[in-house]
PDB file of N, CA and C in Angstrom:
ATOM      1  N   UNK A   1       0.846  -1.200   0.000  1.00  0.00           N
ATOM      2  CA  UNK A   1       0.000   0.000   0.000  1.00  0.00           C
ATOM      3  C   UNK A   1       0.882   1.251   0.000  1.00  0.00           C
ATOM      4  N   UNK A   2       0.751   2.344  -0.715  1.00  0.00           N
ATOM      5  CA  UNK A   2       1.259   3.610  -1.037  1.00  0.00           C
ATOM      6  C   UNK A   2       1.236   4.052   0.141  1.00  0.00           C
ATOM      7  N   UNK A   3       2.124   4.625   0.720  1.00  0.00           N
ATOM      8  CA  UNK A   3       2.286   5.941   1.839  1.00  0.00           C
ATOM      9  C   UNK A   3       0.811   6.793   1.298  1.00  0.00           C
ATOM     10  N   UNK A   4       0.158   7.443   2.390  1.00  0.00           N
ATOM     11  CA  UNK A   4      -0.881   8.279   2.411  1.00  0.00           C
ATOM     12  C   UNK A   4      -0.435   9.862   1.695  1.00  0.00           C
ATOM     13  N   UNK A   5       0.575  10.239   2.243  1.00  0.00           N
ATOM     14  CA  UNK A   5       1.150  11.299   1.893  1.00  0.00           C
ATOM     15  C   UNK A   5      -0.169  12.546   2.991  1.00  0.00           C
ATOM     16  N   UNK A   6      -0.109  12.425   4.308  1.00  0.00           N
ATOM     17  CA  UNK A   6      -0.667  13.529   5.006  1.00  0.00           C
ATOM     18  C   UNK A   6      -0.362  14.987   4.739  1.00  0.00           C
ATOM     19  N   UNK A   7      -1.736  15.730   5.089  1.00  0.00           N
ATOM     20  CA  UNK A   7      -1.788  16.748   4.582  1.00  0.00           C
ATOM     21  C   UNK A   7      -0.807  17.673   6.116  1.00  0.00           C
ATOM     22  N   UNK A   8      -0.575  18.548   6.032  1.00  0.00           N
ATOM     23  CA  UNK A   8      -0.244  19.197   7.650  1.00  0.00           C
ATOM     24  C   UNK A   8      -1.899  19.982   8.231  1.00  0.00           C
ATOM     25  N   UNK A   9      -2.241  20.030   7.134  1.00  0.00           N
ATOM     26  CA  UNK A   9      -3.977  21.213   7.447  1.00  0.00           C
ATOM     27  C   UNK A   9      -5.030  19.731   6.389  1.00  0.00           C
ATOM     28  N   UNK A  10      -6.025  19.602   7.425  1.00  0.00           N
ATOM     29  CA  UNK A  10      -6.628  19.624   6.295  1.00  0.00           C
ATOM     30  C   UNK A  10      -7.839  20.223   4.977  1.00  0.00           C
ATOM     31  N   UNK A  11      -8.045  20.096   4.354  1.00  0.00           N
ATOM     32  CA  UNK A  11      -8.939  20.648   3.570  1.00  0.00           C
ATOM     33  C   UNK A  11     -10.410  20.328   3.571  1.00  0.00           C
ATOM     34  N   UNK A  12     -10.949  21.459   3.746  1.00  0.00           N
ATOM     35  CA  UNK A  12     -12.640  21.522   3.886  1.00  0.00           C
ATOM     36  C   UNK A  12     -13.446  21.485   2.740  1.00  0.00           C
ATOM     37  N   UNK A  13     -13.859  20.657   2.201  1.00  0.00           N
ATOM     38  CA  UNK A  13     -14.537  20.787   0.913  1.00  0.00           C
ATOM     39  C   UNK A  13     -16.160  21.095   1.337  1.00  0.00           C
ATOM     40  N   UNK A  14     -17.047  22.006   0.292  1.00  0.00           N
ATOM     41  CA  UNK A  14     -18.481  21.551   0.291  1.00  0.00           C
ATOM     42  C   UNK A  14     -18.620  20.388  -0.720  1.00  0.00           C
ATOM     43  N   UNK A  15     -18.907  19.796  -0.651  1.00  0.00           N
ATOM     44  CA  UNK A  15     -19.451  18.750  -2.253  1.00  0.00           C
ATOM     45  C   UNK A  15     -20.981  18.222  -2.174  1.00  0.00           C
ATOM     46  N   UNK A  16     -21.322  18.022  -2.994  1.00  0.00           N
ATOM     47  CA  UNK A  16     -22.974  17.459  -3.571  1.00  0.00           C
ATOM     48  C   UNK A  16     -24.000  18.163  -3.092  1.00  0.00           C
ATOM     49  N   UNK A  17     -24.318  19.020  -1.718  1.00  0.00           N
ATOM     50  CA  UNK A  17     -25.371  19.887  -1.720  1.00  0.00           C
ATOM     51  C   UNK A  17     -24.882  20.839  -0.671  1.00  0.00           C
ATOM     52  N   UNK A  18     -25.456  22.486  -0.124  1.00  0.00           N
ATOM     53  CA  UNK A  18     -24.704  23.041   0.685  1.00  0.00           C
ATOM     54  C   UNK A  18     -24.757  22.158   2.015  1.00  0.00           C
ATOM     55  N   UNK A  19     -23.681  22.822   2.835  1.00  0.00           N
ATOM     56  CA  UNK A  19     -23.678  22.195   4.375  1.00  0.00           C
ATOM     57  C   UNK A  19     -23.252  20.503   4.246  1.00  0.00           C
ATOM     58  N   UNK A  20     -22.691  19.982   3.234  1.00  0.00           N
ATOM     59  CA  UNK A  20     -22.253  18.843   3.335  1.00  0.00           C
ATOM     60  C   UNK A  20     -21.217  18.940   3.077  1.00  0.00           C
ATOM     61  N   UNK A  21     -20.081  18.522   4.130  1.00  0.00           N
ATOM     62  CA  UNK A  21     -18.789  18.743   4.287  1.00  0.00           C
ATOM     63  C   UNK A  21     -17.849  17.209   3.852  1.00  0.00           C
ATOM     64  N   UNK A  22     -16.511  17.171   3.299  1.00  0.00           N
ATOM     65  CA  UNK A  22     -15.911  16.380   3.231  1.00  0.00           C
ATOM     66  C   UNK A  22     -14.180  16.928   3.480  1.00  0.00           C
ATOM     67  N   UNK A  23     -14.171  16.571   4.810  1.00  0.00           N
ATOM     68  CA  UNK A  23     -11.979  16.821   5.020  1.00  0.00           C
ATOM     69  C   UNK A  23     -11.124  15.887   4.554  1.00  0.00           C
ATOM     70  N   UNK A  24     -10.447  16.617   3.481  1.00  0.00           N
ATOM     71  CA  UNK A  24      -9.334  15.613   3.179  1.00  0.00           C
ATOM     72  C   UNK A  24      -8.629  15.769   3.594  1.00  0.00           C
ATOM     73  N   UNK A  25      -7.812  14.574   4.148  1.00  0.00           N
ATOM     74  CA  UNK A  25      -6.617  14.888   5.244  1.00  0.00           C
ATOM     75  C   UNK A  25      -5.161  14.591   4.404  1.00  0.00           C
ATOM     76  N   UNK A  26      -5.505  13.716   3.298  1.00  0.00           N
ATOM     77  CA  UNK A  26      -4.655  12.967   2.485  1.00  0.00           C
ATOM     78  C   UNK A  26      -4.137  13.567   1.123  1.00  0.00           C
ATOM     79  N   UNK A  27      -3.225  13.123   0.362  1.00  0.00           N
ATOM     80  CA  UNK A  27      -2.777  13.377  -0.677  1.00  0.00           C
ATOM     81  C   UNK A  27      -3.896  12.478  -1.570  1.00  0.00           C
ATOM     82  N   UNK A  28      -3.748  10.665  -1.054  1.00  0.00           N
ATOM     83  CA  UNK A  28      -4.392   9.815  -1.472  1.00  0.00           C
ATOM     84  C   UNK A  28      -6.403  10.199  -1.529  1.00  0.00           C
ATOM     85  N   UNK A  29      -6.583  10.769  -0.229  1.00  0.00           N
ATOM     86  CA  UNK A  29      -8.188  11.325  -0.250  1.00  0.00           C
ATOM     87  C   UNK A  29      -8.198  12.245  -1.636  1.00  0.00           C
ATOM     88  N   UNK A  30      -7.495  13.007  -1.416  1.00  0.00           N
ATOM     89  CA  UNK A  30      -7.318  14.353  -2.364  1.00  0.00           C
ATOM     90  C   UNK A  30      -7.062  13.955  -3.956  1.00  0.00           C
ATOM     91  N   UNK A  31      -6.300  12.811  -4.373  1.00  0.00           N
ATOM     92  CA  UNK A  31      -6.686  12.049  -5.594  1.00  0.00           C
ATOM     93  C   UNK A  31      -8.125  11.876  -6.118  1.00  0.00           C
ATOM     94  N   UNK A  32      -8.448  10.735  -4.627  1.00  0.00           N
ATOM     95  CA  UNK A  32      -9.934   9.971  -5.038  1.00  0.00           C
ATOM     96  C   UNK A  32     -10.732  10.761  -5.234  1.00  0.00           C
ATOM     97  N   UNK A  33     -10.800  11.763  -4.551  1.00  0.00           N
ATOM     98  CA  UNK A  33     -11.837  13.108  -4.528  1.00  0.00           C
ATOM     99  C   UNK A  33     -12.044  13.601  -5.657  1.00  0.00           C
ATOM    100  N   UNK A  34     -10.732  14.109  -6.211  1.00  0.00           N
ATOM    101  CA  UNK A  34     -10.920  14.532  -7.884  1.00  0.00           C
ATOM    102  C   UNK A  34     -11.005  14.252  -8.280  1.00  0.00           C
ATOM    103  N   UNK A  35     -10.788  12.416  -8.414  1.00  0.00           N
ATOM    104  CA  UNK A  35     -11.310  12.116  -9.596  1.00  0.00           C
ATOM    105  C   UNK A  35     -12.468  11.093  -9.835  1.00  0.00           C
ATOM    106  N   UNK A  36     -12.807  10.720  -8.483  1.00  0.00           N
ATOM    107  CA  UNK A  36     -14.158  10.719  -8.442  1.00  0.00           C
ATOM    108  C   UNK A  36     -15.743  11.031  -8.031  1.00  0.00           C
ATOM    109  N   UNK A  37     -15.555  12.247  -7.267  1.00  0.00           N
ATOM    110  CA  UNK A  37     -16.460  12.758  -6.900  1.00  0.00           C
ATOM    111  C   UNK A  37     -17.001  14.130  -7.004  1.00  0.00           C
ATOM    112  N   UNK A  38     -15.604  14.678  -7.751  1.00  0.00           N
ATOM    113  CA  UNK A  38     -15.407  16.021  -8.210  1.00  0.00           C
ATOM    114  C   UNK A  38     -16.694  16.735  -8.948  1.00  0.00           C
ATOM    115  N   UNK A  39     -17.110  17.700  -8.770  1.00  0.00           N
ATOM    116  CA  UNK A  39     -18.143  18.279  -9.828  1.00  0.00           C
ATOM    117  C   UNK A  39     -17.984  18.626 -11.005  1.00  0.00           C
ATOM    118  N   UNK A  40     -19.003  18.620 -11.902  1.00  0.00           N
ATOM    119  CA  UNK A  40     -18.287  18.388 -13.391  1.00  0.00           C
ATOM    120  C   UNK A  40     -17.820  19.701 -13.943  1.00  0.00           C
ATOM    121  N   UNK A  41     -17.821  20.769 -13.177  1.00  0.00           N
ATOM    122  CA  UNK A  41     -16.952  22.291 -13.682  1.00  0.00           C
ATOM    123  C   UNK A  41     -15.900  22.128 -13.176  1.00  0.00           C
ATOM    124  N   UNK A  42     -15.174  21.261 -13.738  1.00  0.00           N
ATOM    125  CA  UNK A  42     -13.771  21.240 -13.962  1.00  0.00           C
ATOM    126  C   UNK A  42     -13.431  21.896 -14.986  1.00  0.00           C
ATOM    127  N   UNK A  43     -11.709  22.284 -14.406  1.00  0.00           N
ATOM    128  CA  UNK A  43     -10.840  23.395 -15.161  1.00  0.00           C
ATOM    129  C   UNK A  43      -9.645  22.851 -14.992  1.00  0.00           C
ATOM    130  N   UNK A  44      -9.158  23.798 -15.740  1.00  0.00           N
ATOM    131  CA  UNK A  44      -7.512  23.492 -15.664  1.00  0.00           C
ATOM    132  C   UNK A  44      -6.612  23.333 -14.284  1.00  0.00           C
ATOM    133  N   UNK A  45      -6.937  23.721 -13.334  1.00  0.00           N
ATOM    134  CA  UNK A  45      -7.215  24.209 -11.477  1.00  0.00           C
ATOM    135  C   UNK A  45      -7.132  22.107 -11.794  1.00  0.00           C
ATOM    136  N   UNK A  46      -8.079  22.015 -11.881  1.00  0.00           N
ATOM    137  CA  UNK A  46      -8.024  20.670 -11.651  1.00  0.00           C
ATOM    138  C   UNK A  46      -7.550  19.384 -12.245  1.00  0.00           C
ATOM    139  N   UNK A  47      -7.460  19.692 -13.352  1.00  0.00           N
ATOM    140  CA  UNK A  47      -6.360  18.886 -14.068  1.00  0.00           C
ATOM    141  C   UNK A  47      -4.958  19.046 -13.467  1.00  0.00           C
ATOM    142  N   UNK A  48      -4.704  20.070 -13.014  1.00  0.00           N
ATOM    143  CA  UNK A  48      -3.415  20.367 -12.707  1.00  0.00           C
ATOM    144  C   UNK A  48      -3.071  19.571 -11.413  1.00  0.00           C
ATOM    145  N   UNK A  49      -4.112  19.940 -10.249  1.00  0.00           N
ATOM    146  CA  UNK A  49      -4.102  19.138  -9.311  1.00  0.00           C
ATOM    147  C   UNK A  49      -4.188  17.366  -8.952  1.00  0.00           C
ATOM    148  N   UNK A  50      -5.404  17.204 -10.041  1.00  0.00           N
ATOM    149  CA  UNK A  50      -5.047  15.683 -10.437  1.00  0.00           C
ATOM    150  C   UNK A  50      -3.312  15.203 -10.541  1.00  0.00           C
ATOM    151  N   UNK A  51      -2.732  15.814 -11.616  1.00  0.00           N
ATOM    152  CA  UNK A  51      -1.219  15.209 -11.875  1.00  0.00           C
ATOM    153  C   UNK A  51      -0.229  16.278 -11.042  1.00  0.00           C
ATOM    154  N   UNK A  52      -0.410  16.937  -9.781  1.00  0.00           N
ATOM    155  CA  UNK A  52       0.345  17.272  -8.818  1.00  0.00           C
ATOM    156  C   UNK A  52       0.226  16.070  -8.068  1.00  0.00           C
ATOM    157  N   UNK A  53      -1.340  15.939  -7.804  1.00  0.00           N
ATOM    158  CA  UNK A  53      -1.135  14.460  -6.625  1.00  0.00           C
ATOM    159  C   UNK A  53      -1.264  13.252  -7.055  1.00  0.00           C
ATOM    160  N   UNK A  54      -0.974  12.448  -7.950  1.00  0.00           N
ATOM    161  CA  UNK A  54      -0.744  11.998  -8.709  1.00  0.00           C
ATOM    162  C   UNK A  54       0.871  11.849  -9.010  1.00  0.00           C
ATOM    163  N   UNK A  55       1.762  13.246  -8.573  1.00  0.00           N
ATOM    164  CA  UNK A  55       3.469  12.747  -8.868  1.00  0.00           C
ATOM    165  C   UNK A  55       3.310  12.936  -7.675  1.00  0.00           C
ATOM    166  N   UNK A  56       2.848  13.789  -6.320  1.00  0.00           N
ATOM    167  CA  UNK A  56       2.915  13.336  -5.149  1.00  0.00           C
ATOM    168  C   UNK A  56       3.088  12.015  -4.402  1.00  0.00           C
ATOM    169  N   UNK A  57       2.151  11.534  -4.757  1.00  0.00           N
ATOM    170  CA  UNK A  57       2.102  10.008  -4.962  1.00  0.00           C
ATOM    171  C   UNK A  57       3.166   8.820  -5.043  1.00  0.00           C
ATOM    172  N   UNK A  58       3.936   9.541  -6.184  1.00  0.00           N
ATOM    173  CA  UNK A  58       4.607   8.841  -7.155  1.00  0.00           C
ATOM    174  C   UNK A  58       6.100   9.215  -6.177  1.00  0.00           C
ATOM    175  N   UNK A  59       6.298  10.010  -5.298  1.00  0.00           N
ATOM    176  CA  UNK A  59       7.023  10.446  -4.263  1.00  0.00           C
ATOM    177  C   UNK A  59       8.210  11.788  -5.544  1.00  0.00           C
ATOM    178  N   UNK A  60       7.445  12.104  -6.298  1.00  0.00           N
ATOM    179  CA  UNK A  60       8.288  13.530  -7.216  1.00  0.00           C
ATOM    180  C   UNK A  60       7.692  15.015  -6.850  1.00  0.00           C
ATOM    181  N   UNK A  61       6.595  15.067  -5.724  1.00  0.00           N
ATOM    182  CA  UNK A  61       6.709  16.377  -5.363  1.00  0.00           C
ATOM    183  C   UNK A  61       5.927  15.954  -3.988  1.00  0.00           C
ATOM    184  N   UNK A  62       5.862  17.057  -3.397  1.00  0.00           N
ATOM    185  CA  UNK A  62       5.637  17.658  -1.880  1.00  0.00           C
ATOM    186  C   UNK A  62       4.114  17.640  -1.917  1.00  0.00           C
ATOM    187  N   UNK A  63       3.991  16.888  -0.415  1.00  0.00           N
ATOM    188  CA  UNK A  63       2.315  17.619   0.120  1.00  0.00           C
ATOM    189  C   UNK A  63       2.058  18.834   0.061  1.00  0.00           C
ATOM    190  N   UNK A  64       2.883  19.552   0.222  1.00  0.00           N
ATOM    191  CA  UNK A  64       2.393  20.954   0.570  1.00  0.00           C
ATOM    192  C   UNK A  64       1.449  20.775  -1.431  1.00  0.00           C
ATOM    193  N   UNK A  65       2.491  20.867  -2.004  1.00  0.00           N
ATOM    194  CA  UNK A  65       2.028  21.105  -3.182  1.00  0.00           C
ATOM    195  C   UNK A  65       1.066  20.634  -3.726  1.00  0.00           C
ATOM    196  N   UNK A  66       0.475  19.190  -3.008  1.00  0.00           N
ATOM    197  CA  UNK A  66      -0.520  18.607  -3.498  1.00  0.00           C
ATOM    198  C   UNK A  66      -1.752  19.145  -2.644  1.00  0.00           C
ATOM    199  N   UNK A  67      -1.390  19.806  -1.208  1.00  0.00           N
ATOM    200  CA  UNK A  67      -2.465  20.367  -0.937  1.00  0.00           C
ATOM    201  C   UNK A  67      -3.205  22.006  -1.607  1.00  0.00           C
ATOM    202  N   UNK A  68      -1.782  22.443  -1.990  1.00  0.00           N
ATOM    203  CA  UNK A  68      -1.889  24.089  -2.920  1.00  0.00           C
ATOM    204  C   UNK A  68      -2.899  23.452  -3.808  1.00  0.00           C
ATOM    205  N   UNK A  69      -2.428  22.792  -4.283  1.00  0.00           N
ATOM    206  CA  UNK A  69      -3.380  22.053  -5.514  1.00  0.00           C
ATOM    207  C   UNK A  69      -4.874  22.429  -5.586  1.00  0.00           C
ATOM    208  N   UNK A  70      -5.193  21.439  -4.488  1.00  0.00           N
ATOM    209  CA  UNK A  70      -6.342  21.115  -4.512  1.00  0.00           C
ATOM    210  C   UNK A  70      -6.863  22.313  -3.712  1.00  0.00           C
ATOM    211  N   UNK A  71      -6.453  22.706  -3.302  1.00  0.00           N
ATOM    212  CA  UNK A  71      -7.234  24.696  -2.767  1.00  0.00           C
ATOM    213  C   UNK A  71      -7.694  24.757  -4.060  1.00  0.00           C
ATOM    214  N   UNK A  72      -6.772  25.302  -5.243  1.00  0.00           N
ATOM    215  CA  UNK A  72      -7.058  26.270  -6.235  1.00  0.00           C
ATOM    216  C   UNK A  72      -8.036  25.469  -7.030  1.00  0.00           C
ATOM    217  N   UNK A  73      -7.419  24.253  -7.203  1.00  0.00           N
ATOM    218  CA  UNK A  73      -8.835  23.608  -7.914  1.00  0.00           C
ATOM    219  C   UNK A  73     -10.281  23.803  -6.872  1.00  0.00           C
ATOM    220  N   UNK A  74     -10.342  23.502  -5.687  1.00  0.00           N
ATOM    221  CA  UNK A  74     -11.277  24.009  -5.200  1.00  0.00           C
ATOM    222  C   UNK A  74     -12.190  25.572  -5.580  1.00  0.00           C
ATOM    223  N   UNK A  75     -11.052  26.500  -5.353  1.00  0.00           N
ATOM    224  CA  UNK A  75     -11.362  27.791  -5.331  1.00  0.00           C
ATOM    225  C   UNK A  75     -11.849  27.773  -7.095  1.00  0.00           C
ATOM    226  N   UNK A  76     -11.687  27.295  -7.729  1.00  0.00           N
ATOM    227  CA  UNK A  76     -11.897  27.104  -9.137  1.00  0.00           C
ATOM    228  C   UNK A  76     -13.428  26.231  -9.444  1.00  0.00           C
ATOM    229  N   UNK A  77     -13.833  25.338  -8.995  1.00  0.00           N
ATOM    230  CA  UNK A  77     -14.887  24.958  -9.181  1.00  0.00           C
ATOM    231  C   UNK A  77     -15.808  25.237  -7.852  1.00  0.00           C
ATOM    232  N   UNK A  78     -15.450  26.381  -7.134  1.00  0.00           N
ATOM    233  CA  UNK A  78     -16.318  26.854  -6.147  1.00  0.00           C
ATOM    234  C   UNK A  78     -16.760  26.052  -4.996  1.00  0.00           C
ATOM    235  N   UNK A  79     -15.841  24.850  -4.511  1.00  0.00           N
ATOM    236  CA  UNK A  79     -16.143  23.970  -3.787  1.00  0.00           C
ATOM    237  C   UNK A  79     -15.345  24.155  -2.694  1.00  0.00           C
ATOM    238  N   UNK A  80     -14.636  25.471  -2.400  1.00  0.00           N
ATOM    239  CA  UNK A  80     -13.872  25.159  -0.734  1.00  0.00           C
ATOM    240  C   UNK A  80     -14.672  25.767  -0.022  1.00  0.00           C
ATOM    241  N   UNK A  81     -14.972  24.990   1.142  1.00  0.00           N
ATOM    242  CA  UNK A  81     -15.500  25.438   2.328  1.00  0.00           C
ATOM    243  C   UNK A  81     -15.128  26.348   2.836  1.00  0.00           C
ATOM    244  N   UNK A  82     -15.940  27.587   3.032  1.00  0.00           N
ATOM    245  CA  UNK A  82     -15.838  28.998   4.397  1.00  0.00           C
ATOM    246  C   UNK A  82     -15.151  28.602   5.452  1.00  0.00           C
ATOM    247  N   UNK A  83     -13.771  29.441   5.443  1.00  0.00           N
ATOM    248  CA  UNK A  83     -13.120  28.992   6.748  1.00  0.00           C
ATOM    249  C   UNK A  83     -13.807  29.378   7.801  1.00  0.00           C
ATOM    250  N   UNK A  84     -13.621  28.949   8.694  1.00  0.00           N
ATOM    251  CA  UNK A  84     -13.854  29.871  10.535  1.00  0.00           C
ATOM    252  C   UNK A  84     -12.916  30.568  10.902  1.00  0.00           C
ATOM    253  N   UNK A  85     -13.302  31.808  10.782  1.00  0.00           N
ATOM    254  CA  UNK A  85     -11.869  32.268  11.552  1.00  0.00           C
ATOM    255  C   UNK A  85     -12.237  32.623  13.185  1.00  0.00           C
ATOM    256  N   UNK A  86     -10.656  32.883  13.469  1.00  0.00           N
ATOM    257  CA  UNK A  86     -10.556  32.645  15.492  1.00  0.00           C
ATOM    258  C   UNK A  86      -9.877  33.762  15.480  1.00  0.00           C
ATOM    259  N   UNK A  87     -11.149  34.072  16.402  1.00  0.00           N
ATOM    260  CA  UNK A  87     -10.682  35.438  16.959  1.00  0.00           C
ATOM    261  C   UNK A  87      -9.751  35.467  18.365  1.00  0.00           C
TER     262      UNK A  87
END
């Protein structure tokens, strides 16, 4: 079995209707996610992120990078969750 490749934060997604939350904690979550549960306004945001985590994976780049990733693809198909911020 592949190393998980942990995230240090993880990521808050909305997916399939509002108020339904999914945290990926993983490089490996953060794969499956895109590429199978992803919403179909995909962009380049997400192609990109697919084959960031994907060579993540493959141990040729960094979590961090596979988590940048999947922000922007998020922020790109309008699926990252409202942070909380602490006051």
């Amino acid at each position: 079995m592949m190393d998980e490749k942990p995230f240090d934060k993880p990521v808050t997604l909305e997916l399939g209707r509002i108020g339904r939350y999914r945290h990926i904690h993983t490089t490996r979550e953060a794969a499956d996610c895109l590429m199978t549960v992803w919403p179909l306004n995909r962009g380049a945001r997400h192609r990109d992120a697919v084959e960031t985590c994907l060579k993540v994976l493959d141990g040729h780049r960094s979590t961090a990078d596979a988590r940048r990733a999947l922000v922007e693809a998020a922020m790109e198909s309008d699926v990252l969750a409202p942070q909380k911020t602490s006051h």
